[in-house]
Protein backbone atom coordinates (compact mmCIF):
# COMPACT_ATOMS: atom_id res chain seq x y z
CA UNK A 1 7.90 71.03 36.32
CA UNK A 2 8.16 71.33 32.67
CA UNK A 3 11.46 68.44 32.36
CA UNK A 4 10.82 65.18 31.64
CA UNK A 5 9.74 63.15 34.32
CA UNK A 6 12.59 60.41 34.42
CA UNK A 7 15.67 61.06 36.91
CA UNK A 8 18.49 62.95 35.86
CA UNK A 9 16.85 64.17 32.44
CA UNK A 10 18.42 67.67 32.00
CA UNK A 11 19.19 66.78 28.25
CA UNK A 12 18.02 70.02 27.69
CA UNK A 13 19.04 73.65 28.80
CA UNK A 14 15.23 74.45 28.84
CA UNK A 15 14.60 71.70 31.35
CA UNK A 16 15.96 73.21 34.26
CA UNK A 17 15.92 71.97 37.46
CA UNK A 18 12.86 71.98 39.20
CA UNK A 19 14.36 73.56 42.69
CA UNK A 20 16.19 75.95 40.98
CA UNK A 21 13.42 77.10 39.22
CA UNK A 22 11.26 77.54 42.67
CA UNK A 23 14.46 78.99 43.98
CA UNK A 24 14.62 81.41 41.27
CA UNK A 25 10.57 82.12 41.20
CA UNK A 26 10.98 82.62 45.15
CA UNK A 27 13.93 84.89 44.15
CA UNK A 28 12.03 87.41 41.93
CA UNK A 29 9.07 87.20 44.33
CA UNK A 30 10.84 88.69 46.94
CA UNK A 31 12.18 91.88 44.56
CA UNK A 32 8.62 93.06 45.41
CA UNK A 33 7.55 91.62 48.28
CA UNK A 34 8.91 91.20 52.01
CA UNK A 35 9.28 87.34 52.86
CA UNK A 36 7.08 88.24 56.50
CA UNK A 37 4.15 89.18 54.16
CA UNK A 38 3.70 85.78 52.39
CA UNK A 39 1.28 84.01 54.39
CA UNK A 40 -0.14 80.84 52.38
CA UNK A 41 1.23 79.22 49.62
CA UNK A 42 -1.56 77.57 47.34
CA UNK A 43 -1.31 74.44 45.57
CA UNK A 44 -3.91 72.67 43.09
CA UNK A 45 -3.92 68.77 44.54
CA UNK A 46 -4.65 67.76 40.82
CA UNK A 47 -8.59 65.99 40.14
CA UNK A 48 -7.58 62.21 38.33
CA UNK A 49 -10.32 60.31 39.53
CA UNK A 50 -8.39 57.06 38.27
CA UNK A 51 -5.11 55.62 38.72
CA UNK A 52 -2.85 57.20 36.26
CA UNK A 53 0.15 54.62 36.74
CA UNK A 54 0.14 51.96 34.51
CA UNK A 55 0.43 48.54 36.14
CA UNK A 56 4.16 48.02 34.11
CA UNK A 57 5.73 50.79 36.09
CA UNK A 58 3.19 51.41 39.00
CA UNK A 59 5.80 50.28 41.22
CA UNK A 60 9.27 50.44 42.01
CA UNK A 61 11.19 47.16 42.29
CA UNK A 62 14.24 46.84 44.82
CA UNK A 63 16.75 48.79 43.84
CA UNK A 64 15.44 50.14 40.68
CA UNK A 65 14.20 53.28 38.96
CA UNK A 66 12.19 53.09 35.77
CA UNK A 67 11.25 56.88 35.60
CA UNK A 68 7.93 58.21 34.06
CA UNK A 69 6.30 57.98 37.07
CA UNK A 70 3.11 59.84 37.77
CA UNK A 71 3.20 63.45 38.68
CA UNK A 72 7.01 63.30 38.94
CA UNK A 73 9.02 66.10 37.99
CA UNK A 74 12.62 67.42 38.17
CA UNK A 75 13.47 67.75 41.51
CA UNK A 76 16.83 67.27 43.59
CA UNK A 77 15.32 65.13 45.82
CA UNK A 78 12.55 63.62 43.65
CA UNK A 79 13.23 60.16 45.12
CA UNK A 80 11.72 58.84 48.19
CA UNK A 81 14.16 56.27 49.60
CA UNK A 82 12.72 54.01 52.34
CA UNK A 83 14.73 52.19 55.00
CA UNK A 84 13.69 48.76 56.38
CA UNK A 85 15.54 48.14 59.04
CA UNK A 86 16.14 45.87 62.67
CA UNK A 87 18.37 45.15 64.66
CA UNK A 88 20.29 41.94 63.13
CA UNK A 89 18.81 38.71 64.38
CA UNK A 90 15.94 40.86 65.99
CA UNK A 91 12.65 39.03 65.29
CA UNK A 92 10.79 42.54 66.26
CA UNK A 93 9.08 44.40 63.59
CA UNK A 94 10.39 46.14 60.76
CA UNK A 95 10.90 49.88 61.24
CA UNK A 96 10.65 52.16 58.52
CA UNK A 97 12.69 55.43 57.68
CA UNK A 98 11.77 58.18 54.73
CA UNK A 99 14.77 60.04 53.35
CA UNK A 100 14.12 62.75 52.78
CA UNK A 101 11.36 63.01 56.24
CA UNK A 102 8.28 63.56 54.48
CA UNK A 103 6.12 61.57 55.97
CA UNK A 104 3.46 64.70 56.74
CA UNK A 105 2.88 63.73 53.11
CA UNK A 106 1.37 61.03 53.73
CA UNK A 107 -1.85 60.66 56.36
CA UNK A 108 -0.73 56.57 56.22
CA UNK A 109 2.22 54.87 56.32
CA UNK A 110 1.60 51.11 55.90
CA UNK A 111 4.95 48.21 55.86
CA UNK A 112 4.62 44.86 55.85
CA UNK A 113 7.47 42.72 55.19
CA UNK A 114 8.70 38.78 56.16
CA UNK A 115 11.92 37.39 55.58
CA UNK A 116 11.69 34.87 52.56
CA UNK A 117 14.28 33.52 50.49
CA UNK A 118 14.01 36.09 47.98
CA UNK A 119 13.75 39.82 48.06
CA UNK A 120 10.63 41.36 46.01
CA UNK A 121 9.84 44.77 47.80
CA UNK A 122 8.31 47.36 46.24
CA UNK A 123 6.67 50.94 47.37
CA UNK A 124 3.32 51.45 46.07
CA UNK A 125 0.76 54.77 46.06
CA UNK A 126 -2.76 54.21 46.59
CA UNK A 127 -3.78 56.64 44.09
CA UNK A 128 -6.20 59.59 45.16
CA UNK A 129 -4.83 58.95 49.08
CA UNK A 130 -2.19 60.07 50.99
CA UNK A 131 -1.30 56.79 51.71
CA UNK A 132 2.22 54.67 50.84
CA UNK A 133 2.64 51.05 51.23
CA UNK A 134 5.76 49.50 51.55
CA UNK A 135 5.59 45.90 51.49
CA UNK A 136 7.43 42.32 50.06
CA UNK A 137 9.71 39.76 51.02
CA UNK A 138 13.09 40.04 52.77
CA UNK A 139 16.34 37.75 52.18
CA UNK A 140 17.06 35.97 55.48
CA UNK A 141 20.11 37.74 56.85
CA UNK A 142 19.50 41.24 55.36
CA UNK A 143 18.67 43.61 58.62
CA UNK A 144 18.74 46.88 55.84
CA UNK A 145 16.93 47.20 53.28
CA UNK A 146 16.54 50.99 50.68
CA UNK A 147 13.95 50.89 48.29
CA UNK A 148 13.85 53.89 46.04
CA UNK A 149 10.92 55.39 44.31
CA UNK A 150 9.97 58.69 42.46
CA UNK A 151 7.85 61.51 45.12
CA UNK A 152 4.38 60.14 44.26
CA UNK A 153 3.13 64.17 45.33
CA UNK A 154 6.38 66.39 43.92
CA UNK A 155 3.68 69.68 43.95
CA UNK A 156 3.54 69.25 47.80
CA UNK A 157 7.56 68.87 47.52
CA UNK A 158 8.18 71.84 45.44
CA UNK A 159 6.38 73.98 47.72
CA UNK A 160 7.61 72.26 50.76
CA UNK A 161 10.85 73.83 49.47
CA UNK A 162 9.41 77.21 48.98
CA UNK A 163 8.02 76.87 52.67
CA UNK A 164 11.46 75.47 54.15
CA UNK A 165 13.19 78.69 52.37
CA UNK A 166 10.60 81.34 53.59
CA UNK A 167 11.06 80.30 56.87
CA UNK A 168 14.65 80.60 57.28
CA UNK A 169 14.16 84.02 55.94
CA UNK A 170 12.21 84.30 58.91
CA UNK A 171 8.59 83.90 57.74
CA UNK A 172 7.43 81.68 60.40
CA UNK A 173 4.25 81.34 60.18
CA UNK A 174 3.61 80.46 56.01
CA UNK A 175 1.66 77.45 55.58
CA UNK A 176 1.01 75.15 53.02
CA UNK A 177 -3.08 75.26 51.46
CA UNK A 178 -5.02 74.22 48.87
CA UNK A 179 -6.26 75.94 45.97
CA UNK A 180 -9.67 74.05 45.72
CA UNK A 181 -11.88 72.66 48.03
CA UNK A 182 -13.02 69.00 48.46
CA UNK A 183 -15.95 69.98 45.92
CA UNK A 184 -12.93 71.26 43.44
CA UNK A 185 -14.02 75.02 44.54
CA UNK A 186 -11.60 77.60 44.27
CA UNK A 187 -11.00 78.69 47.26
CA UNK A 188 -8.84 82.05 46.23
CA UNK A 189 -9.82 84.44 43.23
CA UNK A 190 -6.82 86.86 42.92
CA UNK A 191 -3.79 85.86 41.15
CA UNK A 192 -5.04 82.80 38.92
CA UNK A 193 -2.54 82.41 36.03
CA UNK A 194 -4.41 80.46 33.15
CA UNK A 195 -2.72 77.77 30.63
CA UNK A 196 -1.41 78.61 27.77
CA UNK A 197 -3.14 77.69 24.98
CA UNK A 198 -3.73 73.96 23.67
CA UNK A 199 -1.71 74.46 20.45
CA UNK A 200 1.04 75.90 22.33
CA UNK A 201 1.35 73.22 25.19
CA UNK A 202 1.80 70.23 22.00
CA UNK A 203 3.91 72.46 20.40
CA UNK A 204 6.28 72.55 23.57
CA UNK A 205 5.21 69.23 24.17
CA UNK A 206 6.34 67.95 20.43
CA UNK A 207 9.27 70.38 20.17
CA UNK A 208 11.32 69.82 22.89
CA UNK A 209 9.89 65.57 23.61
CA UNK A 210 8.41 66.60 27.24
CA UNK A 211 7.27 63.53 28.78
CA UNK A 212 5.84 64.95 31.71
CA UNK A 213 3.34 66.90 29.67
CA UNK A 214 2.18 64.08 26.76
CA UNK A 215 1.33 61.89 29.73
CA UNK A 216 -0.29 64.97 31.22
CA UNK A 217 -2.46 65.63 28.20
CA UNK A 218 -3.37 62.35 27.46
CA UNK A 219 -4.53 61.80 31.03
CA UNK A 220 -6.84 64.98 30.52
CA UNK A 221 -8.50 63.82 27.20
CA UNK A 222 -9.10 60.10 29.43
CA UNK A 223 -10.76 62.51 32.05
CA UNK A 224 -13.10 64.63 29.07
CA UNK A 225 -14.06 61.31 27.42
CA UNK A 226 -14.88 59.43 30.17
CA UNK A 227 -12.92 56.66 29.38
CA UNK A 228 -10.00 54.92 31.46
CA UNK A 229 -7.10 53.37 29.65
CA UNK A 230 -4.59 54.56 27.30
CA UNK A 231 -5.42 52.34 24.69
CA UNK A 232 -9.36 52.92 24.83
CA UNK A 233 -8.83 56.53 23.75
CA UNK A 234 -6.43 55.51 20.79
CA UNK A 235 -8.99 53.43 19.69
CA UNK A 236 -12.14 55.74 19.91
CA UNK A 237 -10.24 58.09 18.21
CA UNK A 238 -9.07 56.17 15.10
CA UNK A 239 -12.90 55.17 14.86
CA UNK A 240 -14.25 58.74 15.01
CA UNK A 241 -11.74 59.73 12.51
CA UNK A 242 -11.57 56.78 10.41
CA UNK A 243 -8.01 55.41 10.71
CA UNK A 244 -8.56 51.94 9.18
CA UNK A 245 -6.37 48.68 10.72
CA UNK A 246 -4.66 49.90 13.95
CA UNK A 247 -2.93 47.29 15.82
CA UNK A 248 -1.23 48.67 18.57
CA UNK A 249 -0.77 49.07 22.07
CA UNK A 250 -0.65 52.10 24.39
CA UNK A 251 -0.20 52.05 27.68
CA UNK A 252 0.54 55.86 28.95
CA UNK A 253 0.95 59.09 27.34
CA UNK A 254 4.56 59.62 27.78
CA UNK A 255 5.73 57.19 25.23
CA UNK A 256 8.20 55.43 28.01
CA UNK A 257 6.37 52.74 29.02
CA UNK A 258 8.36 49.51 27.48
CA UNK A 259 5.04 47.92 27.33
CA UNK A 260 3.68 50.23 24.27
CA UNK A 261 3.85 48.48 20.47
CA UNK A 262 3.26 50.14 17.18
CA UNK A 263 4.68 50.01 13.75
CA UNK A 264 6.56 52.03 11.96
CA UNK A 265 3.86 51.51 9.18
CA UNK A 266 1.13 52.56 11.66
CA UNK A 267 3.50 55.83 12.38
CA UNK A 268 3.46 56.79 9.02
CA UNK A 269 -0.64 56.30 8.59
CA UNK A 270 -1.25 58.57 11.36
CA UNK A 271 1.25 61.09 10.45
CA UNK A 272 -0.26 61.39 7.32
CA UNK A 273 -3.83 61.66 8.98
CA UNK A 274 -2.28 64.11 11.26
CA UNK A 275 -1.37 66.00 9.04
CA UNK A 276 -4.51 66.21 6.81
CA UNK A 277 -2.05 65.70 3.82
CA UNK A 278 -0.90 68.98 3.51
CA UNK A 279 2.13 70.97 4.17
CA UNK A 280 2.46 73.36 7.22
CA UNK A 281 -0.11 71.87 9.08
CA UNK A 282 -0.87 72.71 12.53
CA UNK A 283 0.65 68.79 13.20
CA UNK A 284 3.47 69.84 11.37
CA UNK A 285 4.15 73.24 12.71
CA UNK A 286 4.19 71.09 16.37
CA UNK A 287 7.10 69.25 15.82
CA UNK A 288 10.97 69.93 15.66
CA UNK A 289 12.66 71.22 12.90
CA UNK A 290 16.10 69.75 11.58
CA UNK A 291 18.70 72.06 12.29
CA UNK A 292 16.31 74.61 13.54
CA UNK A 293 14.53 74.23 16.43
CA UNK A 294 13.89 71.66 19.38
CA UNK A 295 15.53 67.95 19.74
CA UNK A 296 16.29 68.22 16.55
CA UNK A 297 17.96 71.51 16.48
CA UNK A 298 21.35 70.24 16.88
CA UNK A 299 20.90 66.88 15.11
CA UNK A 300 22.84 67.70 11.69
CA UNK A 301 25.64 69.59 10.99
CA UNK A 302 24.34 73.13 9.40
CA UNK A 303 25.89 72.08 6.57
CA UNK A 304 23.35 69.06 5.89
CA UNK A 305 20.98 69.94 2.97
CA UNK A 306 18.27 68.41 5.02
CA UNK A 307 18.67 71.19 7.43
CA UNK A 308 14.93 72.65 7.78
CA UNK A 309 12.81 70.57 5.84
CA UNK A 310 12.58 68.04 8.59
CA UNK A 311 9.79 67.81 10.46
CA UNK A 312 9.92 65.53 13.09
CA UNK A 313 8.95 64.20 17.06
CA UNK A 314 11.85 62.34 18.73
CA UNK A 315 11.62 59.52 21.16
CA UNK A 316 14.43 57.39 23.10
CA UNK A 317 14.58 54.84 25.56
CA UNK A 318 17.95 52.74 26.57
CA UNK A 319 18.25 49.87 23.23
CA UNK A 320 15.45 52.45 21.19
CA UNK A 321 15.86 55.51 19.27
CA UNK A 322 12.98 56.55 16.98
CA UNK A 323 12.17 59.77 14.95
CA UNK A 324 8.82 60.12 13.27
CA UNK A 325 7.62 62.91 11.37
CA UNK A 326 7.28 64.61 7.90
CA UNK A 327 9.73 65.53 5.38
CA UNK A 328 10.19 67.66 2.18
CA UNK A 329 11.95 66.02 -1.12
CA UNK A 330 14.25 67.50 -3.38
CA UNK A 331 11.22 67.37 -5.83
CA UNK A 332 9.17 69.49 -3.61
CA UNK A 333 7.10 66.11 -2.34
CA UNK A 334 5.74 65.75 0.98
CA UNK A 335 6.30 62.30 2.66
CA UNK A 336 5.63 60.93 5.58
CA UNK A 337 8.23 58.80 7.83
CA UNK A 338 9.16 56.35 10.79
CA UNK A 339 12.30 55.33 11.70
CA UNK A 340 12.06 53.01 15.16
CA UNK A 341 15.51 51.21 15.97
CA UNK A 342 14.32 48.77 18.71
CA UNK A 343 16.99 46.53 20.94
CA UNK A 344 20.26 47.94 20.00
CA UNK A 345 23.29 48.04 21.89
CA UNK A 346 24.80 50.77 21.57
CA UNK A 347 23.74 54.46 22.75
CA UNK A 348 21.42 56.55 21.69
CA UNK A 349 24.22 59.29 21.29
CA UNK A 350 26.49 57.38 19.04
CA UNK A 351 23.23 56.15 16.96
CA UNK A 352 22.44 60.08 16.33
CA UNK A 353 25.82 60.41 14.53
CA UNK A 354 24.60 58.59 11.76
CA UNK A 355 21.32 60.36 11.09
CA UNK A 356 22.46 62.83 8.62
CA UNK A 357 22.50 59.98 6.40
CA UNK A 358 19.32 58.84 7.05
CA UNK A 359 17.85 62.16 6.62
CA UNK A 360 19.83 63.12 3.18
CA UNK A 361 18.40 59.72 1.99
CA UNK A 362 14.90 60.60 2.48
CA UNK A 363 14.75 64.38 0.71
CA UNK A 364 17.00 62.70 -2.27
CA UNK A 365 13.65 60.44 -2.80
């Protein structure tokens, strides 16, 4: 699960699909080991003891996908598509069909739908529950209805996967478990593989723009500070650490939410705190490299003289493209920068032609 959390994100090579990594994992397992002798396959149900979603994207409206979803990751079948359906003029209940048939996810299924003049249906996950709750407002005359939404529990559909495969290797009898109990106590001593290191997980994290793990870090720092929203936390921390005038609004940790503000200004001012005003800090040794390494890698032609001394974190969304980071003059100088190109219609792709320019401009300074 190490992709970015939005549909169809395999920008990069090192964001592999998610099955074909289990596939592959499953693969090398069974070098060593017969399929018969796996007998439980562990998973750790996660401990947020708040709703992670933010209310902008909690949801999935009819027919759309806005990605950054909770707990999502890159999956083939990381969308849970739910049929409403009747027989036409039928004035029976709704019935309601999962594609794919996962409902042993979920310990309740609740729909409750009327026919209106209008169609506002949406899925929702009672976060902390097993539960999903399809409900809304019908057109008159529609008899079918698909709703799509990201797998609210994609750990219990990865290993699913690993399960299904087992057992048409034969392997029966493997079951699903969890790795803690309900008191969060681990249930199974051999064979724990710890994190990596903090540094490392931002570094991957800033290097290569992974969604799925900002959102995942900033949810754990809510969790260790006892606090509950996004913003909160950005707030206590430019108190503690003396970050004067921030105006801003942050909604999740990924960055995607369309409902997040900040200047460019503000980028700047906390790139500079960041990085303690000094060169090869550990901010700076985070982030992407111009020609070198991460989203930036490829950015430039290796013929740019910008190439390397371009520190930076990227960010997109369709109509934004932004790059913020730290960069080193001609003169030697150390500056800070924030480029944010908000509501543009073109694509990101065409945009990133350009940015040789923009970066030559900057070291000339």
């Amino acid at each position: 699960g190490n992709g970015d959390p939005t549909l169809g994100s395999m920008r990069f090579t090192h964001q592999a699909n998610g099955q074909e990594v289990l596939y592959n994992l499953l693969d090398a397992l069974l070098l060593t080991t017969e399929a018969s002798a796996i007998q439980r396959i562990y998973f750790d149900p996660g401990e947020w003891s708040f709703d992670p979603i933010p209310l902008d994207y909690g949801y999935e409206d009819l027919g759309q996908y806005y990605g950054a979803v909770a707990h999502s990751v890159n999956l083939d079948e990381n969308v849970l598509r739910a049929y409403l359906k009747r027989e036409e003029n039928d004035k029976t209940p709704w019935t309601l069909e999962l594609v794919p048939n996962i409902e042993a996810q979920f310990d309740t299924i609740l729909y409750d739908v009327t026919d209106a003049s209008t169609s506002s249906l949406d899925i929702r996950y009672p976060v902390g529950t097993k539960a999903l709750s399809v409900h809304g407002e019908m057109k008159h005359g529609h008899w079918r209805m698909r709703v799509e939404s990201a797998l609210h529990h994609p750990e219990y559909a990865s290993l699913s996967i690993l399960q299904e495969k087992l057992r048409a290797m034969g392997n029966e009898a493997v079951i699903l478990g969890e790795l803690f109990d309900q008191d969060r106590h681990l249930l199974m001593q051999e064979s724990i593989h710890e994190s990596p290191k903090l540094f490392d997980i931002a570094e991957q994290t800033n290097t290569w723009s992974v969604n799925l793990f900002a959102d995942a870090l900033m949810k754990t720092m809510l969790l260790k500070s006892g606090l509950k929203k996004p913003q909160e936390l950005v707030e206590s921390y430019a108190r503690n650490h003396g970050v004067q005038g921030l105006h801003c609004r942050i909604m999740d940790g990924s960055g995607l939410s369309r409902s997040n503000i900040i200047s460019a200004n503000q980028m700047t001012q906390l790139v500079n705190h960041f990085s303690q005003n000094q060169a090869n800090s550990t901010f700076q040794r985070s982030l992407a490299v111009l020609g070198r390494a991460g989203t930036l890698e490829e950015l430039v032609p290796q013929t740019s003289p910008a190439v390397g001394r371009v520190f930076a974190k990227s960010g997109g969304l369709t109509g934004v493209l932004s790059y913020t980071g730290i960069v080193q003059t001609n003169k030697g100088k150390w500056l800070s920068f924030s480029l944010i190109i908000n509501n543009h219609i073109s694509n990101n792709a065409n945009l990133r032609l350009y940015l040789d320019r923009f970066f030559e401009t900057l070291i000339a300074l």
